[in-house]
N, C-alpha and C. Protein backbone atom coordinates (compact mmCIF):
# COMPACT_ATOMS: atom_id res chain seq x y z
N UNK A 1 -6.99 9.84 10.77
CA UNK A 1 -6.86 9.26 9.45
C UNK A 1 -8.22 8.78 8.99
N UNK A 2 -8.21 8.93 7.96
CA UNK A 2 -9.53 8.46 7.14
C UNK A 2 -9.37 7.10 6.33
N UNK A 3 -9.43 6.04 6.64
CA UNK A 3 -8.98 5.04 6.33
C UNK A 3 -10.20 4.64 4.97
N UNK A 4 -11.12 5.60 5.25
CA UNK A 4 -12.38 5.00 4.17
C UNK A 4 -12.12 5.70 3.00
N UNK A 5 -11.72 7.16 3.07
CA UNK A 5 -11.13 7.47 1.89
C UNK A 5 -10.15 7.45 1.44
N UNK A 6 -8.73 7.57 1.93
CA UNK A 6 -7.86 6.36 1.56
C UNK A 6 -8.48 5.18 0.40
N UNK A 7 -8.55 4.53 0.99
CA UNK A 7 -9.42 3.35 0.56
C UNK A 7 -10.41 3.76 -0.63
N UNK A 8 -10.75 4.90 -0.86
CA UNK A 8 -11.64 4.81 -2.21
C UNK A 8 -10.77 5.39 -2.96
N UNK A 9 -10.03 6.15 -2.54
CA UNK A 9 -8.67 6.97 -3.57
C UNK A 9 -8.54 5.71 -4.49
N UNK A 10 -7.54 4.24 -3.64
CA UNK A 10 -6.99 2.97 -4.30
C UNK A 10 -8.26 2.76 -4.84
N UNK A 11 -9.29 2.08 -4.43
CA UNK A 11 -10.54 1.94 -5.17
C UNK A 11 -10.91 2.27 -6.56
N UNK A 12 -11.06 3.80 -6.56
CA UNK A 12 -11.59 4.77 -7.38
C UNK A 12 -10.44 4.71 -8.69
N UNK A 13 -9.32 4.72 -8.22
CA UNK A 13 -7.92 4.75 -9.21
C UNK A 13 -7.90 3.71 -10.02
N UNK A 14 -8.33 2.82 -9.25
CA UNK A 14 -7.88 1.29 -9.76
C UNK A 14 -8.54 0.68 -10.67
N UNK A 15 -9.67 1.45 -10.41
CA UNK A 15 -11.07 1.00 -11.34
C UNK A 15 -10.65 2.06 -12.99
N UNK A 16 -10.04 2.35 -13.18
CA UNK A 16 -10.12 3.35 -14.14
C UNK A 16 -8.72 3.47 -14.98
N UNK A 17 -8.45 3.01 -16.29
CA UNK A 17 -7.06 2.69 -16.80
C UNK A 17 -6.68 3.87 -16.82
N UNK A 18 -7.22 5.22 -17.19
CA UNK A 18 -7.03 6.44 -17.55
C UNK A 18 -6.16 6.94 -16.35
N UNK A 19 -6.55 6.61 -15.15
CA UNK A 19 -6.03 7.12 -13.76
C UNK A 19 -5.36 5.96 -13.22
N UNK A 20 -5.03 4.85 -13.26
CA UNK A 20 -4.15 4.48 -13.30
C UNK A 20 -2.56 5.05 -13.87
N UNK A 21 -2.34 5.40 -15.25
CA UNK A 21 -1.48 5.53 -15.82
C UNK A 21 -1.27 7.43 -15.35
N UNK A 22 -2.41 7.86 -14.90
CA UNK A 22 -2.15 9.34 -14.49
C UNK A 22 -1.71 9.34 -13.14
N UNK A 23 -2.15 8.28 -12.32
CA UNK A 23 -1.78 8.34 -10.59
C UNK A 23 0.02 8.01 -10.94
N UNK A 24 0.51 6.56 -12.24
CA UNK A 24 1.70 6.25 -12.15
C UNK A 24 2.72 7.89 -12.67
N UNK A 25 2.30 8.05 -13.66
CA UNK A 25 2.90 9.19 -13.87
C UNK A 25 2.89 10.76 -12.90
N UNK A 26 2.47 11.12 -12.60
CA UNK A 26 1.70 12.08 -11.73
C UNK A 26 1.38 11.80 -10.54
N UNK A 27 1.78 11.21 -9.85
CA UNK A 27 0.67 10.92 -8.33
C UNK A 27 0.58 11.82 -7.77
N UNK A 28 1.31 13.26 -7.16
CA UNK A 28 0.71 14.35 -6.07
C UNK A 28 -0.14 15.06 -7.17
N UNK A 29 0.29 15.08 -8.78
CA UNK A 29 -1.04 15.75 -9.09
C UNK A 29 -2.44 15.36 -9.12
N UNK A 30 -2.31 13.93 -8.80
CA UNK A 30 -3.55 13.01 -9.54
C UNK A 30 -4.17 12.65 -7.75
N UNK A 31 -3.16 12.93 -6.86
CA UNK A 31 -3.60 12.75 -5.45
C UNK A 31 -4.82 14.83 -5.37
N UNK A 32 -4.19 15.60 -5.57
CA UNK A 32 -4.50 16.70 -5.63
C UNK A 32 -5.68 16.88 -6.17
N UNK A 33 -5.49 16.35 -7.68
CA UNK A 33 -7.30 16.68 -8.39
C UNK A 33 -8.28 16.11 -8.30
N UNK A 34 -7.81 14.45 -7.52
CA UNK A 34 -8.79 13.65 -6.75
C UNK A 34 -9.52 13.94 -5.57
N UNK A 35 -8.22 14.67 -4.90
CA UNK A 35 -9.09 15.54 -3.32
C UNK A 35 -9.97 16.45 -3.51
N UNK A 36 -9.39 17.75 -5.10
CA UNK A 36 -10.66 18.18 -4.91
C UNK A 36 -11.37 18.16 -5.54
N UNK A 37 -11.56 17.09 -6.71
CA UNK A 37 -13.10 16.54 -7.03
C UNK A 37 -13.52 15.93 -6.96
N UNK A 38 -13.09 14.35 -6.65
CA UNK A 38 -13.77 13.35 -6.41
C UNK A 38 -14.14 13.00 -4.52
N UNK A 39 -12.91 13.53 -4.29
CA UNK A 39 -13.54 12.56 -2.34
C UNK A 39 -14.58 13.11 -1.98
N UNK A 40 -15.00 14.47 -2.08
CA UNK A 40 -16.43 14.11 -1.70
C UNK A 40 -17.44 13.66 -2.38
N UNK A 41 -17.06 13.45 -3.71
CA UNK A 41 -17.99 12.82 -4.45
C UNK A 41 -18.92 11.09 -3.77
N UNK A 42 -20.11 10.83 -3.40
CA UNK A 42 -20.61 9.63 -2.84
C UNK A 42 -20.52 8.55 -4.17
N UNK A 43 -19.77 7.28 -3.76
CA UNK A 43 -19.35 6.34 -4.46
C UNK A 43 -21.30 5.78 -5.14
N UNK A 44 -20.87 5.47 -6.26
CA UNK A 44 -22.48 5.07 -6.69
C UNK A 44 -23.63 5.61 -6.19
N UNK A 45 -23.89 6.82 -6.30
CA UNK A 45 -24.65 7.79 -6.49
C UNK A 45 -24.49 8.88 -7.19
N UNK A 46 -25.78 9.56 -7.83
CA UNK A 46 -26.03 10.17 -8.89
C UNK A 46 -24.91 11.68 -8.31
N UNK A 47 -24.24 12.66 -9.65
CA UNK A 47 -23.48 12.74 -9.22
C UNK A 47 -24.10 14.86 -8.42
N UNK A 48 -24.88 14.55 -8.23
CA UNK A 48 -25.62 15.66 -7.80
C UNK A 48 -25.34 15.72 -5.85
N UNK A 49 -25.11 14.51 -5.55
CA UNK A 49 -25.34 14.16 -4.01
C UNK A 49 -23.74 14.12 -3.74
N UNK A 50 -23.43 14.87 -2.93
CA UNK A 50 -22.02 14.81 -2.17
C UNK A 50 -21.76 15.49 -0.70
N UNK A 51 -20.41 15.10 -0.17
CA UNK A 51 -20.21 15.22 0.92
C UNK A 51 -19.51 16.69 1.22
N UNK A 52 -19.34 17.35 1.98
CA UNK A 52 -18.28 18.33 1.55
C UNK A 52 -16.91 18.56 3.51
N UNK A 53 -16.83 17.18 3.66
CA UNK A 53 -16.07 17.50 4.59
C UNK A 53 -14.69 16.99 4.47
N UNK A 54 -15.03 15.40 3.41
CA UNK A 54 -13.57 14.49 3.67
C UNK A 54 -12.46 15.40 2.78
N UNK A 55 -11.36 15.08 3.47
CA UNK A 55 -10.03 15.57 2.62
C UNK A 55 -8.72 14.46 3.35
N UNK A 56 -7.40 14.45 3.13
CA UNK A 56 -6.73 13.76 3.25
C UNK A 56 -5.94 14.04 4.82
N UNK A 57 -5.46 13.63 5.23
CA UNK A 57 -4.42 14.13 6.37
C UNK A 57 -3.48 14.00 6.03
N UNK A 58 -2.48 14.68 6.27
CA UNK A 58 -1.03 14.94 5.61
C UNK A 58 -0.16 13.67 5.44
N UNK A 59 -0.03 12.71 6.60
CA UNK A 59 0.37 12.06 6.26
C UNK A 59 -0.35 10.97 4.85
N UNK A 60 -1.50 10.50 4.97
CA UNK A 60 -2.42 9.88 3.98
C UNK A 60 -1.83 10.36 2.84
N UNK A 61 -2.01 11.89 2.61
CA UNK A 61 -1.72 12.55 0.73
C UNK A 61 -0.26 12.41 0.87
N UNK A 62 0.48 12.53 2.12
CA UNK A 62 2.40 12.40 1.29
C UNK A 62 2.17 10.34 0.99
N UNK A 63 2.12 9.44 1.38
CA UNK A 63 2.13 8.30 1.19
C UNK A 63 1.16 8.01 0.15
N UNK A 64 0.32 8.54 -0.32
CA UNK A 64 -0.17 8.37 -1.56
C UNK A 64 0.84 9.09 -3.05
N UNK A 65 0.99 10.47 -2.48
CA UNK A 65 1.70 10.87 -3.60
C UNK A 65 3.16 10.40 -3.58
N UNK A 66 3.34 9.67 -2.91
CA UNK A 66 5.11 9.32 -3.03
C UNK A 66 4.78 7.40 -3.35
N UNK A 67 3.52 7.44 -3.56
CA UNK A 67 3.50 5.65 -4.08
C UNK A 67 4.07 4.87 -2.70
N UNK A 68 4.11 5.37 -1.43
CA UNK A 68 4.46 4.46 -0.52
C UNK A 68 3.53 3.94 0.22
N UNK A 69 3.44 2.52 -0.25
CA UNK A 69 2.45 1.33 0.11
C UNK A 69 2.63 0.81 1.41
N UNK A 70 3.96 0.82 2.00
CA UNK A 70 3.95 0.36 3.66
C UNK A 70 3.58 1.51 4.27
N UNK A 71 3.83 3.11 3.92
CA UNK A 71 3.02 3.92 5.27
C UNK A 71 1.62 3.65 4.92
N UNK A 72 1.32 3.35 3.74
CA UNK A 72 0.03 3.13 3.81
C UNK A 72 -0.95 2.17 4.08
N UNK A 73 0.08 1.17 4.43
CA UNK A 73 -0.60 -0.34 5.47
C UNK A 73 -0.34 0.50 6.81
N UNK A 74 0.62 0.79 7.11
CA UNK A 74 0.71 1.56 8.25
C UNK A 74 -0.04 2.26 9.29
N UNK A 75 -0.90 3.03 8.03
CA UNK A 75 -1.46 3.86 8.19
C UNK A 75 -3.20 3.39 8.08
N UNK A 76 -3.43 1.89 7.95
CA UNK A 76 -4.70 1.25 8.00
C UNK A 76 -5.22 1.20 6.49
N UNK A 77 -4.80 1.71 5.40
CA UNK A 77 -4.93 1.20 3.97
C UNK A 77 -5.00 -0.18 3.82
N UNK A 78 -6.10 -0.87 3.23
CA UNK A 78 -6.39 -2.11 2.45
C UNK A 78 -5.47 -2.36 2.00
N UNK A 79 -4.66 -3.80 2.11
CA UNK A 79 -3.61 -4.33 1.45
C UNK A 79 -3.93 -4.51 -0.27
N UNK A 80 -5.06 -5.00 0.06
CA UNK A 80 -5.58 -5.69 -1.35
C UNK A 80 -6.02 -4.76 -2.31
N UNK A 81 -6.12 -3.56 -1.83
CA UNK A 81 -6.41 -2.42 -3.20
C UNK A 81 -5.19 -1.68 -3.05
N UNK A 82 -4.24 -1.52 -2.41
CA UNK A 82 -2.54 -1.42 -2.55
C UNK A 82 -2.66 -2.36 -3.44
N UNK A 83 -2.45 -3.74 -2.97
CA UNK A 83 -1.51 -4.31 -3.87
C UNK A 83 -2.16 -4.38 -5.11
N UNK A 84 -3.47 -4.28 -5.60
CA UNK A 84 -3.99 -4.24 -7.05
C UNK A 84 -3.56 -3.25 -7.78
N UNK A 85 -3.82 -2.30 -6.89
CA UNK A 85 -3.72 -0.83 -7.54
C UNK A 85 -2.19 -0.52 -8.59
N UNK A 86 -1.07 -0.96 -7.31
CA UNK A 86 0.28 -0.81 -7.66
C UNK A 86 0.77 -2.43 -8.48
N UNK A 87 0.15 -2.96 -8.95
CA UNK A 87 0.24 -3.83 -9.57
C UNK A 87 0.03 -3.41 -11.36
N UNK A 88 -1.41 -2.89 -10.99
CA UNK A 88 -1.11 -2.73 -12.37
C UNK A 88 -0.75 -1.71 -12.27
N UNK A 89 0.38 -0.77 -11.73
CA UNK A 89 0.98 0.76 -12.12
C UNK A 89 2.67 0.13 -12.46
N UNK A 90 3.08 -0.89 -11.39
CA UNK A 90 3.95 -1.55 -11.41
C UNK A 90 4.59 -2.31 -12.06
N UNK A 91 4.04 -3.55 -12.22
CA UNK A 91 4.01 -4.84 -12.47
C UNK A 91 5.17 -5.13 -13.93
N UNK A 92 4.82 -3.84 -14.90
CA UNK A 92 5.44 -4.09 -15.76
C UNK A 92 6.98 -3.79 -16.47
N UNK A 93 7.47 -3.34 -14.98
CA UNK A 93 8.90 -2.39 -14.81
C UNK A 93 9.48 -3.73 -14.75
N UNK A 94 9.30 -4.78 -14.08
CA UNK A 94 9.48 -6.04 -13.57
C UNK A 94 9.12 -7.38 -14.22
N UNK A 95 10.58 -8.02 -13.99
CA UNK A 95 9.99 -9.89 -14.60
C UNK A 95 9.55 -10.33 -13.89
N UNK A 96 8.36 -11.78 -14.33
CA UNK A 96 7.69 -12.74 -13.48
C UNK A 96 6.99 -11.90 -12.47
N UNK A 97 7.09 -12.73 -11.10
CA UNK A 97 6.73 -11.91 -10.08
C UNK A 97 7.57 -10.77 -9.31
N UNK A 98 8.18 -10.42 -10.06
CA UNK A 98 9.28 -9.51 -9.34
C UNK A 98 8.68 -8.36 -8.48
N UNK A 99 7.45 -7.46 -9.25
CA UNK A 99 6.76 -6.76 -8.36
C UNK A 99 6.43 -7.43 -6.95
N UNK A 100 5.49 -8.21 -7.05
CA UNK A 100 5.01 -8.93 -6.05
C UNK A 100 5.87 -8.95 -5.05
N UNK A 101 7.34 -9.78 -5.15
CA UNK A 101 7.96 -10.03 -3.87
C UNK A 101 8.31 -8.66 -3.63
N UNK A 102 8.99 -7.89 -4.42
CA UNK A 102 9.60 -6.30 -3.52
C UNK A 102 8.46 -5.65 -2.74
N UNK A 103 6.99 -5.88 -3.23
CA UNK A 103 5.70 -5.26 -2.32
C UNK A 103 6.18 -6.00 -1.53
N UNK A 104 6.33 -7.26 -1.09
CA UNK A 104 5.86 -8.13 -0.16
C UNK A 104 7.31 -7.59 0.86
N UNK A 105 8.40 -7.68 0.25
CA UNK A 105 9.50 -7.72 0.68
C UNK A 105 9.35 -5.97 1.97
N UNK A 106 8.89 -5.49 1.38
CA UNK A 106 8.80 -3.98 1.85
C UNK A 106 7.69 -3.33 2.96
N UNK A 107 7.26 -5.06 3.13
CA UNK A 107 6.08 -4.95 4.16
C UNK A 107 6.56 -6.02 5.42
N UNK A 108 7.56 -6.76 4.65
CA UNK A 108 8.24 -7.57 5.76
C UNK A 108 8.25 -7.13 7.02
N UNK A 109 8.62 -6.50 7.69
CA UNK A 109 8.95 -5.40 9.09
C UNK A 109 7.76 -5.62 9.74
N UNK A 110 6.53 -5.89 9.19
CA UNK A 110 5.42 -5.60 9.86
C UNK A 110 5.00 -6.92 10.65
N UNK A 111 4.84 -7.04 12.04
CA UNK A 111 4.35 -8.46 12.68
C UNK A 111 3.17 -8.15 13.08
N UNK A 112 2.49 -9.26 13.66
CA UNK A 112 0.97 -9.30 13.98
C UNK A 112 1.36 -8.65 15.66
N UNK A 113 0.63 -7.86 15.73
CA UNK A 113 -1.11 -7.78 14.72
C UNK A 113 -0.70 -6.45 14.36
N UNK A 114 -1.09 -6.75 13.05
CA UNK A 114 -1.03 -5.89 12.18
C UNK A 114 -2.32 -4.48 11.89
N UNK A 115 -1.41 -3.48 11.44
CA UNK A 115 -3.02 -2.39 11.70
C UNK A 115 -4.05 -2.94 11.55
N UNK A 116 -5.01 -2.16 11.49
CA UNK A 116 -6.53 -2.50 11.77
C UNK A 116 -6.68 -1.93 10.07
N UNK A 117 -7.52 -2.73 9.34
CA UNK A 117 -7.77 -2.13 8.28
C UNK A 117 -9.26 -2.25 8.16
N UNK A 118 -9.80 -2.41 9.43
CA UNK A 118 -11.29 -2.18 9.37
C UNK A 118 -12.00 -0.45 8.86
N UNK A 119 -13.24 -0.38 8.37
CA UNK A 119 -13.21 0.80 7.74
C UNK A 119 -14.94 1.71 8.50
């Protein structure tokens, strides 16, 4: 697993209203056209310089494209760019904090120690 790109997928998405509302609507397509143009793209650098090895592992792209946030703690994904990310994709299906607890609620299962989300 690639926990670093993972991690810039939520990153990269989150930062951007346009892909936000394309990951909510669309996610295996918006997981798809991200793999193949942006992951090897190098985060803040000019866009001439890239990588050409990272891609997803199967499990990583099905839990991205199916919006499932516990395989993807699971799976060593950043809580905190989950939970931003699907916040604002979320948030507004829902009253008050209602998002919030069903994330939270849906991660319940998990005891310490919890994956490693070192990167």
């Amino acid at each position: 697993m690639s926990k670093y790109l993972v991690n810039k997928f939520l990153f990269t998405i989150d930062r951007d209203p346009e892909l936000v509302e394309r990951y909510r609507e669309d996610p295996r397509g918006t997981v798809e056209w991200w793999e193949a143009t942006q992951a090897n793209a190098l985060l803040n650098c000019i866009s001439a310089e890239a990588t050409t090895w990272l891609k997803f592992e199967g499990a990583e792209r099905e839990a991205l494209a199916t919006h499932d946030h516990p395989a993807l703690f699971a799976l060593g994904a950043h809580p905190f760019l989950t939970l931003t990310l699907f916040i604002a994709m979320f948030e507004r299906d829902h009253e008050g904090m209602g998002y919030q607890k069903q994330y939270a609620e849906r991660l319940a299962h998990f005891a310490l120690p919890y994956p490693d989300i070192a990167t």
